[in-house]
PDB file of N, CA and C in Angstrom:
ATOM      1  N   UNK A   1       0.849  -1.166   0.000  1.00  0.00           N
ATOM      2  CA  UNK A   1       0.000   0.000   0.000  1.00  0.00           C
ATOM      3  C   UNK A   1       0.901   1.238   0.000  1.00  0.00           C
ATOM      4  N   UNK A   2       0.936   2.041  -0.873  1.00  0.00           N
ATOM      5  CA  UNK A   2       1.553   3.354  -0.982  1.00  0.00           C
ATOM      6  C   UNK A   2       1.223   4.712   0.133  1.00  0.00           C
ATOM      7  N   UNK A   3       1.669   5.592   0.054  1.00  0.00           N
ATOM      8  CA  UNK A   3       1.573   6.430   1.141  1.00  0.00           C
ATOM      9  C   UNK A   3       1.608   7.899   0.781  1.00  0.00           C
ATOM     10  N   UNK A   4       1.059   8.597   1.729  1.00  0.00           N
ATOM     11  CA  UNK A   4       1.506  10.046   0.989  1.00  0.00           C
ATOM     12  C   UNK A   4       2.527  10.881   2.720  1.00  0.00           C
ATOM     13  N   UNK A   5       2.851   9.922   3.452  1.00  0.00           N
ATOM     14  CA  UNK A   5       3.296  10.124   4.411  1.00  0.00           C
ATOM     15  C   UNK A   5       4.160  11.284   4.581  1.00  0.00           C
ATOM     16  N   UNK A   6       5.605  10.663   3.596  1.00  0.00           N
ATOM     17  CA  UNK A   6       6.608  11.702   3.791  1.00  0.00           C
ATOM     18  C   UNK A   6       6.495  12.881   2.961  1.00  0.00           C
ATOM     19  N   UNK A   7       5.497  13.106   2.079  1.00  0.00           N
ATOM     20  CA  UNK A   7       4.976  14.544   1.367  1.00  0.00           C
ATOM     21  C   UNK A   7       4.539  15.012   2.525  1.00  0.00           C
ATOM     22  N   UNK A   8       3.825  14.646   2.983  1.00  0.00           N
ATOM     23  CA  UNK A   8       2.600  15.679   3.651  1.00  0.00           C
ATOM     24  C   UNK A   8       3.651  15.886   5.433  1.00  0.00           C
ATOM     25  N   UNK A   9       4.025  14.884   5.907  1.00  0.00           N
ATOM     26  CA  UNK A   9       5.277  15.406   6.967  1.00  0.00           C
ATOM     27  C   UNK A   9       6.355  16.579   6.459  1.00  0.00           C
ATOM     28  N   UNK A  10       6.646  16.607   5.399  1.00  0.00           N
ATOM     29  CA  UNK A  10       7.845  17.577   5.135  1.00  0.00           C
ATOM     30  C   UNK A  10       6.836  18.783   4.781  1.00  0.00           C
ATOM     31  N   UNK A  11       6.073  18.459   4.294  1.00  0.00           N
ATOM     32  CA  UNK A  11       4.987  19.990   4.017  1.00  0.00           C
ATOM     33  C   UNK A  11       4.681  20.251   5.388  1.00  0.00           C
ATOM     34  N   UNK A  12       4.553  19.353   6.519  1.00  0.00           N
ATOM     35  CA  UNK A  12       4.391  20.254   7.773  1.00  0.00           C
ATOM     36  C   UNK A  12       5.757  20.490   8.359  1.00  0.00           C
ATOM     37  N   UNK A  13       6.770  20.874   8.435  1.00  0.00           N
ATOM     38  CA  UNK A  13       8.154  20.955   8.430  1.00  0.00           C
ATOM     39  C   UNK A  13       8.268  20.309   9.374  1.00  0.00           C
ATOM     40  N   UNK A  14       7.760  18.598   9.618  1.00  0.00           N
ATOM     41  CA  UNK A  14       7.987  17.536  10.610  1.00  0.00           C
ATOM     42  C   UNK A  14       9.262  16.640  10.203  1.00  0.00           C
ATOM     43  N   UNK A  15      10.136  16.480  11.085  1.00  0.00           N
ATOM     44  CA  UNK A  15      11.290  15.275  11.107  1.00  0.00           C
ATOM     45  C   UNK A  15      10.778  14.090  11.016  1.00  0.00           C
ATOM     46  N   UNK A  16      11.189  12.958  10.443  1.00  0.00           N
ATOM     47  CA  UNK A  16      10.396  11.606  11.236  1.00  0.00           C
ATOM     48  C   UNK A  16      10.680  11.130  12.600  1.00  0.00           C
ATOM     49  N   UNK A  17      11.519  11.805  13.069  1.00  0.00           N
ATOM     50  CA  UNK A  17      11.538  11.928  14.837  1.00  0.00           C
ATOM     51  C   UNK A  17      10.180  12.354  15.255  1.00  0.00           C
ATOM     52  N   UNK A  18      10.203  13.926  14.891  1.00  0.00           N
ATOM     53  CA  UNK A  18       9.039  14.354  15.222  1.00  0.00           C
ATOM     54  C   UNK A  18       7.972  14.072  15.459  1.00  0.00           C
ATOM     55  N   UNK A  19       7.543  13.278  13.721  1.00  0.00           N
ATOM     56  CA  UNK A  19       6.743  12.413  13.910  1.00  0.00           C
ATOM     57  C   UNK A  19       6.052  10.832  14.855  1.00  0.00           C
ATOM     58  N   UNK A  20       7.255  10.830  14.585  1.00  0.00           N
ATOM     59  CA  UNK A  20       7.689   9.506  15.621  1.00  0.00           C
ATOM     60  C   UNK A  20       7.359   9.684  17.047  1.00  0.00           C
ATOM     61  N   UNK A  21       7.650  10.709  17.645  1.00  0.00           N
ATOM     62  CA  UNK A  21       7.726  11.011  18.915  1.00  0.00           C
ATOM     63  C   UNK A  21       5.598  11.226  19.133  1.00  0.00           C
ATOM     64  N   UNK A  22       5.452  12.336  18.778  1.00  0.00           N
ATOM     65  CA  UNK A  22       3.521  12.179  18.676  1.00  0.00           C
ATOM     66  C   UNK A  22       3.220  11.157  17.912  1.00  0.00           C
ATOM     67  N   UNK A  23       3.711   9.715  17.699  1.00  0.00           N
ATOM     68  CA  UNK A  23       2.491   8.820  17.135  1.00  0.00           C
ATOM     69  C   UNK A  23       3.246   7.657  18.411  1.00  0.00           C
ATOM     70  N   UNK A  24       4.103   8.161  19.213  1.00  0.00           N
ATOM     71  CA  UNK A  24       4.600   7.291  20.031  1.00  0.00           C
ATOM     72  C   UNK A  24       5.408   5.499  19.460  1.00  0.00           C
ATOM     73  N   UNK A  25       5.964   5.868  18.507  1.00  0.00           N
ATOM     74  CA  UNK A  25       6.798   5.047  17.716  1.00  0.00           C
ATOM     75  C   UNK A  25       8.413   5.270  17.220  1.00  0.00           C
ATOM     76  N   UNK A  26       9.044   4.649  16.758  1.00  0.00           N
ATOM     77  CA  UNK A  26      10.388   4.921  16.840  1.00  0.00           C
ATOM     78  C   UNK A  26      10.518   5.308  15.352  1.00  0.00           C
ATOM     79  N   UNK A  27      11.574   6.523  15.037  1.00  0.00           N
ATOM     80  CA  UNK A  27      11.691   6.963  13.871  1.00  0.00           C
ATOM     81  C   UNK A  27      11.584   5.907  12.605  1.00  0.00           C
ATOM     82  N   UNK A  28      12.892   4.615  13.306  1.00  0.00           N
ATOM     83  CA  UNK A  28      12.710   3.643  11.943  1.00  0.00           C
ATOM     84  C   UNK A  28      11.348   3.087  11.817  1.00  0.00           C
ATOM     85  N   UNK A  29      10.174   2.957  12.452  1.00  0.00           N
ATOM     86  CA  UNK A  29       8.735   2.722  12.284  1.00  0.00           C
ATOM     87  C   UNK A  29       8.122   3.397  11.216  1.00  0.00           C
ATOM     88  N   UNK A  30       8.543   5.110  11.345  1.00  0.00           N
ATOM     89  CA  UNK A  30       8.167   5.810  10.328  1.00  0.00           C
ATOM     90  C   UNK A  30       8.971   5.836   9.424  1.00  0.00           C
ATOM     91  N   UNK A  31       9.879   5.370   8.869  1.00  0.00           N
ATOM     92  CA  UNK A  31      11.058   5.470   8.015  1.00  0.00           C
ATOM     93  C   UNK A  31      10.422   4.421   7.124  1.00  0.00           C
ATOM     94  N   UNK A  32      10.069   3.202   8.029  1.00  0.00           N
ATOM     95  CA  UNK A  32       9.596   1.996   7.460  1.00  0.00           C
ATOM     96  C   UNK A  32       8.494   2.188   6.681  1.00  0.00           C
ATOM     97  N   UNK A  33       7.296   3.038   6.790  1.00  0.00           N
ATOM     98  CA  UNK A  33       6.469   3.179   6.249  1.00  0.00           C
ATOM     99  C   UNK A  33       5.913   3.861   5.740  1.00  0.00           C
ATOM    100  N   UNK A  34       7.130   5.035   5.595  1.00  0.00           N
ATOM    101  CA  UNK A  34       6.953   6.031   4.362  1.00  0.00           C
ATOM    102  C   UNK A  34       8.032   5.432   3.017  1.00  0.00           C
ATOM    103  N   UNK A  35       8.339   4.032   2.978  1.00  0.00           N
ATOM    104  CA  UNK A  35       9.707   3.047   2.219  1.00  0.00           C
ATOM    105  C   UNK A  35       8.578   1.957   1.550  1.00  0.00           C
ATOM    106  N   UNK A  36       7.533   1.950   2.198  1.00  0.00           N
ATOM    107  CA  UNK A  36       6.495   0.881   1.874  1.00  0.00           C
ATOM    108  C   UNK A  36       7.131  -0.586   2.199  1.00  0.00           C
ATOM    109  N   UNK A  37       7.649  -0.729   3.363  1.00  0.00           N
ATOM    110  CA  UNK A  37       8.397  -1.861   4.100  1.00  0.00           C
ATOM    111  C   UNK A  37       7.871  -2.457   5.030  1.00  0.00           C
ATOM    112  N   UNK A  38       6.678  -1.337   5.219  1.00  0.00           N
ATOM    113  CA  UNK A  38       5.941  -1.952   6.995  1.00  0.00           C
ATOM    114  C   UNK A  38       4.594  -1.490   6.767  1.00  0.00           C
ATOM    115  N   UNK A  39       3.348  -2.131   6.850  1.00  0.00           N
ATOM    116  CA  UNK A  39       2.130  -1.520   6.926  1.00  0.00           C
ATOM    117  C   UNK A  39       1.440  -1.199   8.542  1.00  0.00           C
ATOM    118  N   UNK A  40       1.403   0.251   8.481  1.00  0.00           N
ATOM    119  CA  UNK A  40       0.903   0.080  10.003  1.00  0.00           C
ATOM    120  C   UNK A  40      -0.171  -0.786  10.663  1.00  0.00           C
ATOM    121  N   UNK A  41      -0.194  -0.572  11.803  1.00  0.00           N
ATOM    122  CA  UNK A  41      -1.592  -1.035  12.134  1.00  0.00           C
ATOM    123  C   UNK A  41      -2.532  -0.015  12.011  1.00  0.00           C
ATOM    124  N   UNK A  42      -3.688  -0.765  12.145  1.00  0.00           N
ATOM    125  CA  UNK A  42      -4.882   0.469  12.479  1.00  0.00           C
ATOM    126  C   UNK A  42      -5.014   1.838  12.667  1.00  0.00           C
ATOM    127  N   UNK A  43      -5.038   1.367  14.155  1.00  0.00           N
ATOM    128  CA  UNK A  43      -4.651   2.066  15.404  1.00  0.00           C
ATOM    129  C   UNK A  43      -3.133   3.085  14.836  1.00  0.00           C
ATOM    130  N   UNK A  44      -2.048   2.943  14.555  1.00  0.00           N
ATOM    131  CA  UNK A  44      -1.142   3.893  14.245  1.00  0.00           C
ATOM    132  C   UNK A  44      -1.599   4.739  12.705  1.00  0.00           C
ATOM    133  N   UNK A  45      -2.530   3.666  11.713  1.00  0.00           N
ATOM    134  CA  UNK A  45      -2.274   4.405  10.831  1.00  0.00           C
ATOM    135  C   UNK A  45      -3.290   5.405  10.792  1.00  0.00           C
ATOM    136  N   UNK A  46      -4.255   5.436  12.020  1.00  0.00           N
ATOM    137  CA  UNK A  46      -5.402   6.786  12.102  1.00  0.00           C
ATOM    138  C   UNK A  46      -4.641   7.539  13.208  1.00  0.00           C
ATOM    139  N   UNK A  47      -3.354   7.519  13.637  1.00  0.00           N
ATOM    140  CA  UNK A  47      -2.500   8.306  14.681  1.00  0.00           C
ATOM    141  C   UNK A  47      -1.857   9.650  13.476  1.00  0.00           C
ATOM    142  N   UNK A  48      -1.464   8.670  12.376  1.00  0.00           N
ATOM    143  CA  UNK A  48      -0.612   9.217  11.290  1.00  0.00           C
ATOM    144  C   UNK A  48      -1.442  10.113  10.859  1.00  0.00           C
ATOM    145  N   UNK A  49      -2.789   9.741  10.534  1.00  0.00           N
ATOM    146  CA  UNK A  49      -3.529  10.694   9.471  1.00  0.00           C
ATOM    147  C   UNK A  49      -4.074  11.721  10.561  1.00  0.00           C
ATOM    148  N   UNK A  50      -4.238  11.723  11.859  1.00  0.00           N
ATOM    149  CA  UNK A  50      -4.424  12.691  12.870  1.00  0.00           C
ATOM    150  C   UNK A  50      -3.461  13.817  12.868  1.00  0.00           C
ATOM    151  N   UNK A  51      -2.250  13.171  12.966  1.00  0.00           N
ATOM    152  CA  UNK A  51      -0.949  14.105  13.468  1.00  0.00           C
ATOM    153  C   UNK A  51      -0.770  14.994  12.004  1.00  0.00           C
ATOM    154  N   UNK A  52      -1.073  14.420  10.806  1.00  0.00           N
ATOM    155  CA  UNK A  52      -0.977  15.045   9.326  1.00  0.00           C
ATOM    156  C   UNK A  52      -1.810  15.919   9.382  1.00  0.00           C
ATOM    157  N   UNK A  53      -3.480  15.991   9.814  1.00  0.00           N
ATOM    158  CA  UNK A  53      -4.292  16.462   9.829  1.00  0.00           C
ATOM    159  C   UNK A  53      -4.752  16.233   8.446  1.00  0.00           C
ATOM    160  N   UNK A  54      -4.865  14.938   7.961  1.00  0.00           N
ATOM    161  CA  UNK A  54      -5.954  14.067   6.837  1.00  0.00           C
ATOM    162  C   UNK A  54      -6.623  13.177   7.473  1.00  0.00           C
ATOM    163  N   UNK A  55      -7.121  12.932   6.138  1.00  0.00           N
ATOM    164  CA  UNK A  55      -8.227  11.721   6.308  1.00  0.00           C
ATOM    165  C   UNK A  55      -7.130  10.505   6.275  1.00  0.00           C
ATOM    166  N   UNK A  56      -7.478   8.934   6.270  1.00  0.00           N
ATOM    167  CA  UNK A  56      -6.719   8.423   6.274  1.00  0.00           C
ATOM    168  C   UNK A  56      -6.849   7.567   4.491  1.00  0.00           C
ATOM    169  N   UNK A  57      -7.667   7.941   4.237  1.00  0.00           N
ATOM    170  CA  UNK A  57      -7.594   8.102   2.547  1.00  0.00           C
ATOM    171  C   UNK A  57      -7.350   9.055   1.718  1.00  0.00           C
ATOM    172  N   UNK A  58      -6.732  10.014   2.512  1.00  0.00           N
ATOM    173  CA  UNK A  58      -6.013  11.120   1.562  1.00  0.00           C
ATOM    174  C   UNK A  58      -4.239  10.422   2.084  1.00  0.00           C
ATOM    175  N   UNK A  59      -4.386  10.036   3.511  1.00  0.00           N
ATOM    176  CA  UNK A  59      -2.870   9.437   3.408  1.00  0.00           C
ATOM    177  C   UNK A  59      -2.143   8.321   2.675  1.00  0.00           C
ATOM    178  N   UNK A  60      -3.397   6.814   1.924  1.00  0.00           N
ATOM    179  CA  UNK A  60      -3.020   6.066   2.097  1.00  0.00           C
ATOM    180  C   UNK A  60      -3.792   6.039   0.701  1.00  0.00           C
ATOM    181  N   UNK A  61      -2.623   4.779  -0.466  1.00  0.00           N
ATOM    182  CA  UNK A  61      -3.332   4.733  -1.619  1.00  0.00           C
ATOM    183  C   UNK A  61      -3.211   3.181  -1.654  1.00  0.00           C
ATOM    184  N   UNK A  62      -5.029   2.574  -1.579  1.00  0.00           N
ATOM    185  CA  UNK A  62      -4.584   1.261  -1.733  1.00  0.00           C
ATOM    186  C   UNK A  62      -4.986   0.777  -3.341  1.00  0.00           C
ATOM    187  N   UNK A  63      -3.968   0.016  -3.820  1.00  0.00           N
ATOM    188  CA  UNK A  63      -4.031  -0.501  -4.928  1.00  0.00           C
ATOM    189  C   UNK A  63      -4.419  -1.913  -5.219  1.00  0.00           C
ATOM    190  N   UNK A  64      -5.410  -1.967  -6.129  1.00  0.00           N
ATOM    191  CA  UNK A  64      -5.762  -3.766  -5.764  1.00  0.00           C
ATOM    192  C   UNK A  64      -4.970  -4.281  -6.582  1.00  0.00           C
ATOM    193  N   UNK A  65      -4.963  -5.480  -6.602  1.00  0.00           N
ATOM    194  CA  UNK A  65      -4.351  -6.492  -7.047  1.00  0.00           C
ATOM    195  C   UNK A  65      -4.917  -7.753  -7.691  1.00  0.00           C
ATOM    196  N   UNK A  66      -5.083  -7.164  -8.549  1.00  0.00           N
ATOM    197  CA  UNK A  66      -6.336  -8.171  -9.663  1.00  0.00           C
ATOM    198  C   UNK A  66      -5.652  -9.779 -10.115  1.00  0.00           C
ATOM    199  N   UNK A  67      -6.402 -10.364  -9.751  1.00  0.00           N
ATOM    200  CA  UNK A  67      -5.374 -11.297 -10.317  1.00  0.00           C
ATOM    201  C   UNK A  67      -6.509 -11.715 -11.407  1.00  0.00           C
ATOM    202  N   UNK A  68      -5.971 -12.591 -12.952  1.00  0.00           N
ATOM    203  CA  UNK A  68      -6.433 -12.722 -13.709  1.00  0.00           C
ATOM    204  C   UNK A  68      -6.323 -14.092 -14.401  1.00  0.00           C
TER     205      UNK A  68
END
């Protein structure tokens, strides 16, 4: 699932410390999943779209996967 994480953090002139620190997670957490390496949970990924001040479908682009 793609992300609009680290756009919309650097448009708020947030570190991923920063971030990290108000979603109560460790920078490489957010490193991880603005890399598309780690899918959050739930629970963190409506922390993310809080602290951004989005929706969590303006943060998050899910793409299906059709199989054929």
């Amino acid at each position: 699932m793609d992300n609009q994480i680290k756009e919309l953090r650097k448009s708020k002139k947030l570190s991923q410390e920063d971030l990290a620190k108000t979603c109560e997670v460790s920078r490489q957490t957010i490193n991880a999943i603005e890399n598309n390496k780690y899918d959050p949970s739930l629970a963190l990924a409506f922390q993310l779209a809080e602290n951004l001040e989005v929706s969590i479908d303006e943060l998050f682009i899910y793409q299906s996967r059709r199989i054929s």
